[in-house]
N, C-alpha and C. Protein backbone atom coordinates (compact mmCIF):
# COMPACT_ATOMS: atom_id res chain seq x y z
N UNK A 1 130.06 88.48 172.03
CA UNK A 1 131.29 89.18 172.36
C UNK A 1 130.99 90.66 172.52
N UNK A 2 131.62 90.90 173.71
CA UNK A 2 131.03 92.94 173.75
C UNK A 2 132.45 93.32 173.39
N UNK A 3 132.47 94.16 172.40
CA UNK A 3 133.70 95.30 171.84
C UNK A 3 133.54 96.45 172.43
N UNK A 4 132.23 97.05 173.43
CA UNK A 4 132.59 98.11 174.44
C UNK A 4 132.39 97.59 175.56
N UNK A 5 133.90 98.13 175.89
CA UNK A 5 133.97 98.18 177.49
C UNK A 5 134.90 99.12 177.90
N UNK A 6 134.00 99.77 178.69
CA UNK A 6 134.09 101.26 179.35
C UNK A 6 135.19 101.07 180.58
N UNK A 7 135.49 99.77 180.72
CA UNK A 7 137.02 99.80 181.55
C UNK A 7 138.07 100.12 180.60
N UNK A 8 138.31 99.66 179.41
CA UNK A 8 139.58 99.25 178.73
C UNK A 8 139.97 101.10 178.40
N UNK A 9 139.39 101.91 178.53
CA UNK A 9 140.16 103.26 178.16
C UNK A 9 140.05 104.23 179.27
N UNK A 10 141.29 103.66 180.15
CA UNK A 10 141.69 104.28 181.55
C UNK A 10 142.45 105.57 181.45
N UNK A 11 142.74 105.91 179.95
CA UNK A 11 143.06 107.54 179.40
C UNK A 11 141.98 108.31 179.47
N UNK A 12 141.19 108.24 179.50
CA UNK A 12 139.66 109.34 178.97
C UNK A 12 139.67 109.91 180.40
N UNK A 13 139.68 111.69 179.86
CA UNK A 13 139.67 112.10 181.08
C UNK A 13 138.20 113.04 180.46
N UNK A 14 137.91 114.14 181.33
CA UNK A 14 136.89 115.15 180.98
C UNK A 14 137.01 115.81 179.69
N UNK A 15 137.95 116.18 179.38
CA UNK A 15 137.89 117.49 178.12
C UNK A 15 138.32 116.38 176.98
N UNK A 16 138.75 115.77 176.95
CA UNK A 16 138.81 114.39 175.61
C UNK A 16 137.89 113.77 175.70
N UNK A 17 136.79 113.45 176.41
CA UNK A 17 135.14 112.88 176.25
C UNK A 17 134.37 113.60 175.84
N UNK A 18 134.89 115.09 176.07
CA UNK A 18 133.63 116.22 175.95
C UNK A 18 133.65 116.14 174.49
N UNK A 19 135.17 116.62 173.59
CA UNK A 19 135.15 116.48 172.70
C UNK A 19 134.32 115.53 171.39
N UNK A 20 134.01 114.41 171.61
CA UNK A 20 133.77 113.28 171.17
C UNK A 20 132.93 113.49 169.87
N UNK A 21 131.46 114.59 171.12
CA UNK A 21 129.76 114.34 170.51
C UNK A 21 129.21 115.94 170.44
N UNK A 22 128.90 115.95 169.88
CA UNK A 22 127.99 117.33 169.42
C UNK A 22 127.23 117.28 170.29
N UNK A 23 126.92 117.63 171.27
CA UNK A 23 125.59 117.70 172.28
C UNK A 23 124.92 118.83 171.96
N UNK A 24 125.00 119.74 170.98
CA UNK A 24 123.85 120.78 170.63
C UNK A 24 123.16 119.38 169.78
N UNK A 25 123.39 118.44 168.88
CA UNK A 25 122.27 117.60 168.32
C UNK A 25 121.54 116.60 169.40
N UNK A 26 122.57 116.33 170.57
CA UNK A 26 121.82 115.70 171.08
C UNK A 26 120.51 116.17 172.08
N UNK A 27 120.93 117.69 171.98
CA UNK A 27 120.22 118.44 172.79
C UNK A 27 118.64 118.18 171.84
N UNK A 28 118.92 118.44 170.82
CA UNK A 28 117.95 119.10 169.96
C UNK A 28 117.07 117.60 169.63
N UNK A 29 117.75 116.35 169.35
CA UNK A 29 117.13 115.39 169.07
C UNK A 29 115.99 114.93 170.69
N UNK A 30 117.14 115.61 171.70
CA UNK A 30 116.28 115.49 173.23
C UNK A 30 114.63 115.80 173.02
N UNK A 31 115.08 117.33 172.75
CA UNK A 31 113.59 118.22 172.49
C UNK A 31 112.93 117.45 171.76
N UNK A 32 113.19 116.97 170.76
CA UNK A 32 112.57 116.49 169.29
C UNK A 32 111.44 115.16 169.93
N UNK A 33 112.23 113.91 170.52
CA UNK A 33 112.18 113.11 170.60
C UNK A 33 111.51 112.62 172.23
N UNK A 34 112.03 113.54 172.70
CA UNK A 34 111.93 112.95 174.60
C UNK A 34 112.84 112.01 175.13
N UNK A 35 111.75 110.83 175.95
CA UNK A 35 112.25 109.70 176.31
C UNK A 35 112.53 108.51 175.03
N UNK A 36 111.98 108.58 173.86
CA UNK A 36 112.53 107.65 172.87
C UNK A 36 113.94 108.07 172.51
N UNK A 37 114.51 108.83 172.67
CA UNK A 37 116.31 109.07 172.76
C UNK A 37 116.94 108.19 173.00
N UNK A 38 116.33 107.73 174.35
CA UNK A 38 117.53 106.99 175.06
C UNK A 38 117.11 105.38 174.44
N UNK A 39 115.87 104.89 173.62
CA UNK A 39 115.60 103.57 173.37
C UNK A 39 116.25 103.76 171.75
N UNK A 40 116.68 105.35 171.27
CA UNK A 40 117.41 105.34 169.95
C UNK A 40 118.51 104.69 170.38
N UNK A 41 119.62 105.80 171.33
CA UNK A 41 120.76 105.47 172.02
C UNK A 41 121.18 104.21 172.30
N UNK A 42 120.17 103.55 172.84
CA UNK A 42 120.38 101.90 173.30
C UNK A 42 120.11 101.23 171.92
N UNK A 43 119.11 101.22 171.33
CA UNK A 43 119.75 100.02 169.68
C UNK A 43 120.78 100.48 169.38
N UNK A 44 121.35 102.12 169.14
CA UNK A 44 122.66 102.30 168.75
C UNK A 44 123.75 101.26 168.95
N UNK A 45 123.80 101.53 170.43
CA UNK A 45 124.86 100.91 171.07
C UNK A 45 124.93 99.34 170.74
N UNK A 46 123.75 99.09 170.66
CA UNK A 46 123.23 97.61 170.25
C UNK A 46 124.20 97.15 168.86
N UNK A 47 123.81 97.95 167.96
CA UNK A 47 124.02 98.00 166.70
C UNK A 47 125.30 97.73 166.55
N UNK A 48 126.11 98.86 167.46
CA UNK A 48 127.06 99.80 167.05
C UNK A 48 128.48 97.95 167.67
N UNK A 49 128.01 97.27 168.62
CA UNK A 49 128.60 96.19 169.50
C UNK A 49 128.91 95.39 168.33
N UNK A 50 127.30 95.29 167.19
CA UNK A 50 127.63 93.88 166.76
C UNK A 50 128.56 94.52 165.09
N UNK A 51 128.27 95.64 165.01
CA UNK A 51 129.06 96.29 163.74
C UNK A 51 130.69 96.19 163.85
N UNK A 52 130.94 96.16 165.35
CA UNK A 52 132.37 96.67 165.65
C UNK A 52 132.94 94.70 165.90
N UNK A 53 131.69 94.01 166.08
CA UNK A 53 132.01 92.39 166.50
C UNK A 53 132.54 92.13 164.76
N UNK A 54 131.81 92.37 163.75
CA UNK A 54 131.95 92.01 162.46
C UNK A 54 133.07 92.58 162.13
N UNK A 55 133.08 93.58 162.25
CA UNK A 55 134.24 94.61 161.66
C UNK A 55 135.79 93.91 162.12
N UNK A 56 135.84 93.62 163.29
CA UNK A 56 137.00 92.55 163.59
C UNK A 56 137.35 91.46 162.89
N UNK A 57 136.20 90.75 162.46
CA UNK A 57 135.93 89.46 161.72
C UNK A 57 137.07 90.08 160.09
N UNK A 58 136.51 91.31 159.73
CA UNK A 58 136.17 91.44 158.57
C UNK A 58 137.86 92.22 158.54
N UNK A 59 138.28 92.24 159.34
CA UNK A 59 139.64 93.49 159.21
C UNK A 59 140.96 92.26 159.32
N UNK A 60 140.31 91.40 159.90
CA UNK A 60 141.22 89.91 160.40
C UNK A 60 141.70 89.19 159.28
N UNK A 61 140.63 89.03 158.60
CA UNK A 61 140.21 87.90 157.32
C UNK A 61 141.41 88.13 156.21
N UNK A 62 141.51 88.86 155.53
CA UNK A 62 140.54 90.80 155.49
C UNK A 62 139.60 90.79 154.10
N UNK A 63 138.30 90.53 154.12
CA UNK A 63 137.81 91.16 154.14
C UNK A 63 137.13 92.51 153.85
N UNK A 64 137.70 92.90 153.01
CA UNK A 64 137.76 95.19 153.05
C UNK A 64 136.43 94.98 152.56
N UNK A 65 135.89 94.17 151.76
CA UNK A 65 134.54 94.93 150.97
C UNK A 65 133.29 95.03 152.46
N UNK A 66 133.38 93.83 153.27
CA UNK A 66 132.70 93.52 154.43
C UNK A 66 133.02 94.64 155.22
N UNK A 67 134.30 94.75 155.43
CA UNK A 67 134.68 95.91 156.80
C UNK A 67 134.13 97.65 156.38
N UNK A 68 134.33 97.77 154.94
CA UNK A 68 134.00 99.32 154.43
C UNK A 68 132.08 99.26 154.71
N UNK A 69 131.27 98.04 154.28
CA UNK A 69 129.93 98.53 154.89
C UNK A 69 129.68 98.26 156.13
N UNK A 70 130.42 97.64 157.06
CA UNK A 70 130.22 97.80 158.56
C UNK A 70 130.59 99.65 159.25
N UNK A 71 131.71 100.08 158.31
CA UNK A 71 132.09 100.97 158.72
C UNK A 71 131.09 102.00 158.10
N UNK A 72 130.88 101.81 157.08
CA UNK A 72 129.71 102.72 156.44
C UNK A 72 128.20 103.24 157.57
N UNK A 73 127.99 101.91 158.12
CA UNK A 73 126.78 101.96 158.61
C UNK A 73 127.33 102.86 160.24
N UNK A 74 128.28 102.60 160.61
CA UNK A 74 128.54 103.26 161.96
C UNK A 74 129.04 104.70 161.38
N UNK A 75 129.31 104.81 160.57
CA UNK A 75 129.74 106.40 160.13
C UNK A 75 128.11 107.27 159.78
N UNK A 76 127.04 106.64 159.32
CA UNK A 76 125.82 107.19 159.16
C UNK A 76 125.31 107.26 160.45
N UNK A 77 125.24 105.80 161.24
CA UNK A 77 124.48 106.36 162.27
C UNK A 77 124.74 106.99 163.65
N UNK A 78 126.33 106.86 163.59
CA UNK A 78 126.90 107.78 164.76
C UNK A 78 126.88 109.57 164.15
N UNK A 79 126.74 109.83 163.19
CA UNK A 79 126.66 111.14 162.60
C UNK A 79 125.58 111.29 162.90
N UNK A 80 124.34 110.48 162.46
CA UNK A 80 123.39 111.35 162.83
C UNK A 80 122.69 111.49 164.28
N UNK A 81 123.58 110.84 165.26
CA UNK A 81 123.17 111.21 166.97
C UNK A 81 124.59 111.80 167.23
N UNK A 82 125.70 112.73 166.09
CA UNK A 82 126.27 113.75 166.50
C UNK A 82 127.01 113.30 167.03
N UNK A 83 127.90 112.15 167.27
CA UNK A 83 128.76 111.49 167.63
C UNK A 83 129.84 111.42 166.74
N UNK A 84 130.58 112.38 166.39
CA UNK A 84 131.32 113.23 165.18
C UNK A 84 132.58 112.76 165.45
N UNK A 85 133.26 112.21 166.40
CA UNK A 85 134.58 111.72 166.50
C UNK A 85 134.34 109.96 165.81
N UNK A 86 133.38 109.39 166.26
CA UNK A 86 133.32 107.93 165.98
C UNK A 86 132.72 108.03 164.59
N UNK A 87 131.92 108.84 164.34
CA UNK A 87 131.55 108.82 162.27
C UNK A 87 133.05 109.15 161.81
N UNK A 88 133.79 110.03 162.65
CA UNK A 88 135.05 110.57 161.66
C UNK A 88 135.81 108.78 161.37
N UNK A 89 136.15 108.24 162.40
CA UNK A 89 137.14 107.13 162.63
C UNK A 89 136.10 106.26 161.70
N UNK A 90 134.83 106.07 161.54
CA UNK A 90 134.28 105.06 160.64
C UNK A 90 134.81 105.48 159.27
N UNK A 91 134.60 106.53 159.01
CA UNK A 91 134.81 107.18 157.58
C UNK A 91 136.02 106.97 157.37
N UNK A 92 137.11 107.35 158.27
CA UNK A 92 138.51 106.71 157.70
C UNK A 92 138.90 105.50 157.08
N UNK A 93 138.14 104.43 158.34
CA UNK A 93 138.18 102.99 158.07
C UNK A 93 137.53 102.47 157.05
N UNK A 94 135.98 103.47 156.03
CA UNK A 94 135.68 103.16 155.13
C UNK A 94 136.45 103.43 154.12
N UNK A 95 137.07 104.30 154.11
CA UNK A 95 137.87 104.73 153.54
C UNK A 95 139.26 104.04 152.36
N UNK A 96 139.88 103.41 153.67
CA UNK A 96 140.66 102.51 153.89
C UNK A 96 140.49 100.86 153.24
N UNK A 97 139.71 101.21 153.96
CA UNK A 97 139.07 99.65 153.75
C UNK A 97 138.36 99.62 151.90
N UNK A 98 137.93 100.69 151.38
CA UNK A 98 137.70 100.74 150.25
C UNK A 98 138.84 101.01 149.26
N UNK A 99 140.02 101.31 149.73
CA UNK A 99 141.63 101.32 149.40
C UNK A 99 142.47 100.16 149.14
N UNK A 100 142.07 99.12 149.81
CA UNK A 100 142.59 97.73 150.06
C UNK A 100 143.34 98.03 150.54
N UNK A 101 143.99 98.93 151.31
CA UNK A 101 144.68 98.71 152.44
C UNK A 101 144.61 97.84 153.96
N UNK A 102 144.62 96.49 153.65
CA UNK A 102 144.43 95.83 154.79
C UNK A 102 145.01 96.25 156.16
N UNK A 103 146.75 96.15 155.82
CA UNK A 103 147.18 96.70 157.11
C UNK A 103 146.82 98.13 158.03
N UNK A 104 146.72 99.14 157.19
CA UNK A 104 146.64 100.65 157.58
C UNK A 104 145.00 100.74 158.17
N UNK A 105 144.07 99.31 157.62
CA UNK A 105 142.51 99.34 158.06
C UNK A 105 141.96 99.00 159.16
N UNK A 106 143.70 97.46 159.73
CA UNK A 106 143.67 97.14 160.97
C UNK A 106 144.03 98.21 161.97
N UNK A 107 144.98 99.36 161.66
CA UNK A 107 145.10 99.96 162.46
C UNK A 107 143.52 101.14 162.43
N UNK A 108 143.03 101.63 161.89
CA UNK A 108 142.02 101.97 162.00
C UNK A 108 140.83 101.59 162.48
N UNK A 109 140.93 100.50 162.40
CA UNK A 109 140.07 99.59 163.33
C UNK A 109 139.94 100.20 165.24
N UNK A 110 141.62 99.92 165.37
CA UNK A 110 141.78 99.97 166.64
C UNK A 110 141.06 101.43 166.98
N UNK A 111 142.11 102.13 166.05
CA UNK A 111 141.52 103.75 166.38
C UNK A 111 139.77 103.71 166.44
N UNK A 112 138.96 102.81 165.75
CA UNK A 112 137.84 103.19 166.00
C UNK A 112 136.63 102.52 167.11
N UNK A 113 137.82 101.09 167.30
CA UNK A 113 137.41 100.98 168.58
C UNK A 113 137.28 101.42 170.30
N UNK A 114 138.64 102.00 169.91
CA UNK A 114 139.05 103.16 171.42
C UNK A 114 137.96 103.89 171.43
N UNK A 115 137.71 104.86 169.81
CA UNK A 115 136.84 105.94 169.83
C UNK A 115 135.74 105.50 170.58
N UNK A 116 135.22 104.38 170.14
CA UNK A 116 133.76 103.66 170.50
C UNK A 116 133.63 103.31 171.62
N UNK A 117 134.81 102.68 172.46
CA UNK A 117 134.53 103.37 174.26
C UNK A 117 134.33 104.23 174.70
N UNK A 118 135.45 105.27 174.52
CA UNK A 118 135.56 106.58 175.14
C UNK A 118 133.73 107.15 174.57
N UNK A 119 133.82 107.19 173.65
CA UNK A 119 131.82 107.56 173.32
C UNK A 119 130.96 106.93 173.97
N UNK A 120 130.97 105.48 174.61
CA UNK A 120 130.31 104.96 175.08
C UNK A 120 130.29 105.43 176.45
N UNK A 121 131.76 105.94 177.30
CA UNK A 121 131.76 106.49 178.38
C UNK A 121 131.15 107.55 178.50
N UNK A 122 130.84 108.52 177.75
CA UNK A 122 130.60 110.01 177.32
C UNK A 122 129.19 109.75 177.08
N UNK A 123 128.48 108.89 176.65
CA UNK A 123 127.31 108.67 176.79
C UNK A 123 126.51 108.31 178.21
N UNK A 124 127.59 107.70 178.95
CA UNK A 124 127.63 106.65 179.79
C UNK A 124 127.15 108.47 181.14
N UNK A 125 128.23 109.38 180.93
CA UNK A 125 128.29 110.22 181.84
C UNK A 125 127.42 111.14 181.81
N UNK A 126 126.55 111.08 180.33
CA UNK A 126 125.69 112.39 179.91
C UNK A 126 124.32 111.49 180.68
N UNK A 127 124.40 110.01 181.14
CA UNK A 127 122.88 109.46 181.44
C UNK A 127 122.46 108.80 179.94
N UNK A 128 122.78 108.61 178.97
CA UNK A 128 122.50 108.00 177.81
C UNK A 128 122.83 106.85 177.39
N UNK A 129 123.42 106.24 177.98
CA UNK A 129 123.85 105.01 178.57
C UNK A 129 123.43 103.73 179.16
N UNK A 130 122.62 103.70 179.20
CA UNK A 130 121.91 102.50 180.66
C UNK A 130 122.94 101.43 180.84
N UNK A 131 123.49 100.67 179.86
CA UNK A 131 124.31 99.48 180.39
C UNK A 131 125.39 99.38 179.17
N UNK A 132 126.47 98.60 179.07
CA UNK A 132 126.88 98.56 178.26
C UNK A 132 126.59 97.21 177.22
N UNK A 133 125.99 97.64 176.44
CA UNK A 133 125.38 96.42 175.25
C UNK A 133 126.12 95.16 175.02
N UNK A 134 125.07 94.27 174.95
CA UNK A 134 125.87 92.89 174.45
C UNK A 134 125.59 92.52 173.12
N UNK A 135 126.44 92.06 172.48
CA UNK A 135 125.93 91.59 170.70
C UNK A 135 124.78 90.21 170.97
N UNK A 136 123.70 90.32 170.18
CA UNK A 136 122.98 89.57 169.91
C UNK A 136 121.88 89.61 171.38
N UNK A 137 121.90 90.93 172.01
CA UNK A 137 120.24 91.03 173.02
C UNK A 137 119.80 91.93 172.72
């Protein structure tokens, strides 16, 4: 099942994508790193498909102890490629989800799935992108 798809958020315009990502880190991880960026970028996305596939599972059920370390893990590793809008929305949902707030976690969910397009588009436009990931390739 793919949870990004870069059709479903026909709102995202320029200055609400720009927002998203820190691109001074991604600049800097550029320098750092080179061409292994974009093979970080791509397990991300990898990762990030089957975290957001579980996280549904886990927000449905519910789940909270399951959904707070799915959300845990996308709040570490979207922070550290500076992707500061989608760590924020993980951190809520860990948050939440460590609250037992089931209902208020489903809606956080959503919020952090939108986020996770619109980032995926914003990746998609910076060239960091290659395709949009499928869970389990």
């Amino acid at each position: 099942m793919n949870m990004l798809d870069p059709q479903s958020n026909p709102t995202s315009n320029d200055a609400n994508l720009a927002m998203l990502i820190d691109e001074a880190v991604l600049t800097e991880l550029r320098e750092l790193l080179g061409d292994e960026l974009q093979d970080i970028v791509d397990q991300f996305l990898t990762s990030l498909d089957e975290d957001l596939c579980s996280l549904a599972d886990a927000v449905r059920e519910p789940d909270l102890d399951a959904a707070a370390r799915h959300a845990h893990a996308i709040k570490g590793s979207a922070g550290n490629l500076g992707l500061n809008a989608l760590a924020a929305c993980a951190a809520d949902l860990e948050r939440l989800s460590r609250g037992a707030d089931a209902d208020t976690a489903e809606r956080s969910f959503s919020a952090l799935r939108s986020t996770a397009t619109a980032t995926l588009v914003r990746l998609q436009c910076m060239g960091l992108a290659r395709q949009t990931p499928e869970a389990g390739s």
